[in-house]
Protein backbone atom coordinates (compact mmCIF):
# COMPACT_ATOMS: atom_id res chain seq x y z
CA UNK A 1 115.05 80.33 86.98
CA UNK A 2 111.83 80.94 89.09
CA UNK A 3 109.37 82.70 87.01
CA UNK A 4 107.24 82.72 90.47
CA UNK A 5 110.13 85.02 92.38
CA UNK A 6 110.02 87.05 89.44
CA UNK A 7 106.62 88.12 89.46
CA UNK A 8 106.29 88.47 92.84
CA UNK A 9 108.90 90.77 92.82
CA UNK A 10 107.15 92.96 90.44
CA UNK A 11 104.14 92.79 92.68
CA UNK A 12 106.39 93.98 95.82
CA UNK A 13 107.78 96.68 93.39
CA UNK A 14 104.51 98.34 92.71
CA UNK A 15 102.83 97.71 96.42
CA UNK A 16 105.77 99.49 97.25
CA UNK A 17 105.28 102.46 94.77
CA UNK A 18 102.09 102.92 95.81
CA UNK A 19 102.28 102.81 99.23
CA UNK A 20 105.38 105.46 98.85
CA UNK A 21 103.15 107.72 97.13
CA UNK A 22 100.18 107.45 99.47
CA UNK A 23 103.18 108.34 102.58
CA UNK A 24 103.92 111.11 100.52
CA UNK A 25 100.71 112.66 100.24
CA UNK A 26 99.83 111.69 104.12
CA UNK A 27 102.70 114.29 104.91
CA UNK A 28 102.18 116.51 102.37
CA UNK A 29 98.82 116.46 104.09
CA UNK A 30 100.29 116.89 107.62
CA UNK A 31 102.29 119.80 106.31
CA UNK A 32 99.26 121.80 105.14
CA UNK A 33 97.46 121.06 108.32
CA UNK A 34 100.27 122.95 110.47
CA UNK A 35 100.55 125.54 107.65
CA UNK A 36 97.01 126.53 107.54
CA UNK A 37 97.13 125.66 103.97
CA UNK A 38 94.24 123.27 104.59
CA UNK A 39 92.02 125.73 105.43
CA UNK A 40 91.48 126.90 101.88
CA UNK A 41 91.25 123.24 100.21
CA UNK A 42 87.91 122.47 101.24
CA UNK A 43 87.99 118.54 99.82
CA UNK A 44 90.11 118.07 103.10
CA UNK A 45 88.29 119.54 106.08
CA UNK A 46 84.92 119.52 104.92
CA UNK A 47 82.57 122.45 104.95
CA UNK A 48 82.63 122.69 108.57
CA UNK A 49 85.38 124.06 110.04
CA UNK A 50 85.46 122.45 113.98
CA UNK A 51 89.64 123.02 114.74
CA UNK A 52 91.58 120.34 115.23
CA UNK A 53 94.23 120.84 113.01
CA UNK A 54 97.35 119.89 115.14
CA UNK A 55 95.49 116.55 115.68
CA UNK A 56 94.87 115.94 111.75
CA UNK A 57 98.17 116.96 110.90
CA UNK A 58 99.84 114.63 113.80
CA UNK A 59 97.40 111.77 112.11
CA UNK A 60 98.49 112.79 108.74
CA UNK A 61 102.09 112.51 109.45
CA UNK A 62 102.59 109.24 111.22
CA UNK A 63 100.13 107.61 108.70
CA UNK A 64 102.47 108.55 105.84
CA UNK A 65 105.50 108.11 108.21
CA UNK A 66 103.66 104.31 108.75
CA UNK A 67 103.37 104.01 104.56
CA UNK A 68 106.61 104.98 103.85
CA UNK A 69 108.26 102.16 106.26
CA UNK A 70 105.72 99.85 104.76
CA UNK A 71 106.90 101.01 101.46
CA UNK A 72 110.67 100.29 102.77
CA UNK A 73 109.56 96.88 103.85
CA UNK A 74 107.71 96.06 100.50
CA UNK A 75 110.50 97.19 98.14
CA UNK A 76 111.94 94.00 95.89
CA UNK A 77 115.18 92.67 97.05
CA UNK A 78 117.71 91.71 94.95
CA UNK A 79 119.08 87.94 95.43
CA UNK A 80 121.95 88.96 97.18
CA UNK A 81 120.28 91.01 99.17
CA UNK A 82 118.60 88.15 100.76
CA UNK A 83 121.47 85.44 100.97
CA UNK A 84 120.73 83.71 97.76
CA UNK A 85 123.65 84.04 95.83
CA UNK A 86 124.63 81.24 93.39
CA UNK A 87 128.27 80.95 94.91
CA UNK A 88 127.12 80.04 98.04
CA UNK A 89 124.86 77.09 96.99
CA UNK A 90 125.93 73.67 98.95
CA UNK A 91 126.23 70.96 96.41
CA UNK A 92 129.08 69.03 96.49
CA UNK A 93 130.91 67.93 93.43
């Protein structure tokens, strides 16, 4: 067994939790944009209030759209996911 694959897998596993939750809270973002939620959280537009809201919440979307498939890409595999399965190994007897 390959302790290496192992830990690396664990790696993928949480690079891939966190960049779930980050695409998460990118649309949750994007949501309160085009809600008008955003306008009372002022951590997220500032003091200023200049517009632009259909532009941050586009932004806000396809970022956590963009996590989420990197989160999809990242997840661990399982061997016979990738091909690796013991019964097809090629040694001859």
């Amino acid at each position: 067994m390959n302790t290496s694959s192992s830990g690396a897998s664990s790696g993928r596993g949480t690079l891939a939790i966190v960049l779930a939750v980050i695409g998460i809270l990118g649309i949750i973002a994007g949501i309160m944009f085009l809600s008008g939620a955003a306008n009372s959280i002022h951590v997220m537009v500032g003091s200023v209030h200049k517009g632009h809201h259909v532009i941050r919440a586009i932004v806000s979307l396809v970022v956590g759209a963009a996590f989420l498939v990197g989160a999809y890409i990242a997840r661990p595999r399982t061997p016979s996911a990738r091909g690796n399965t013991p019964a097809q190994s090629t040694t001859s007897v």
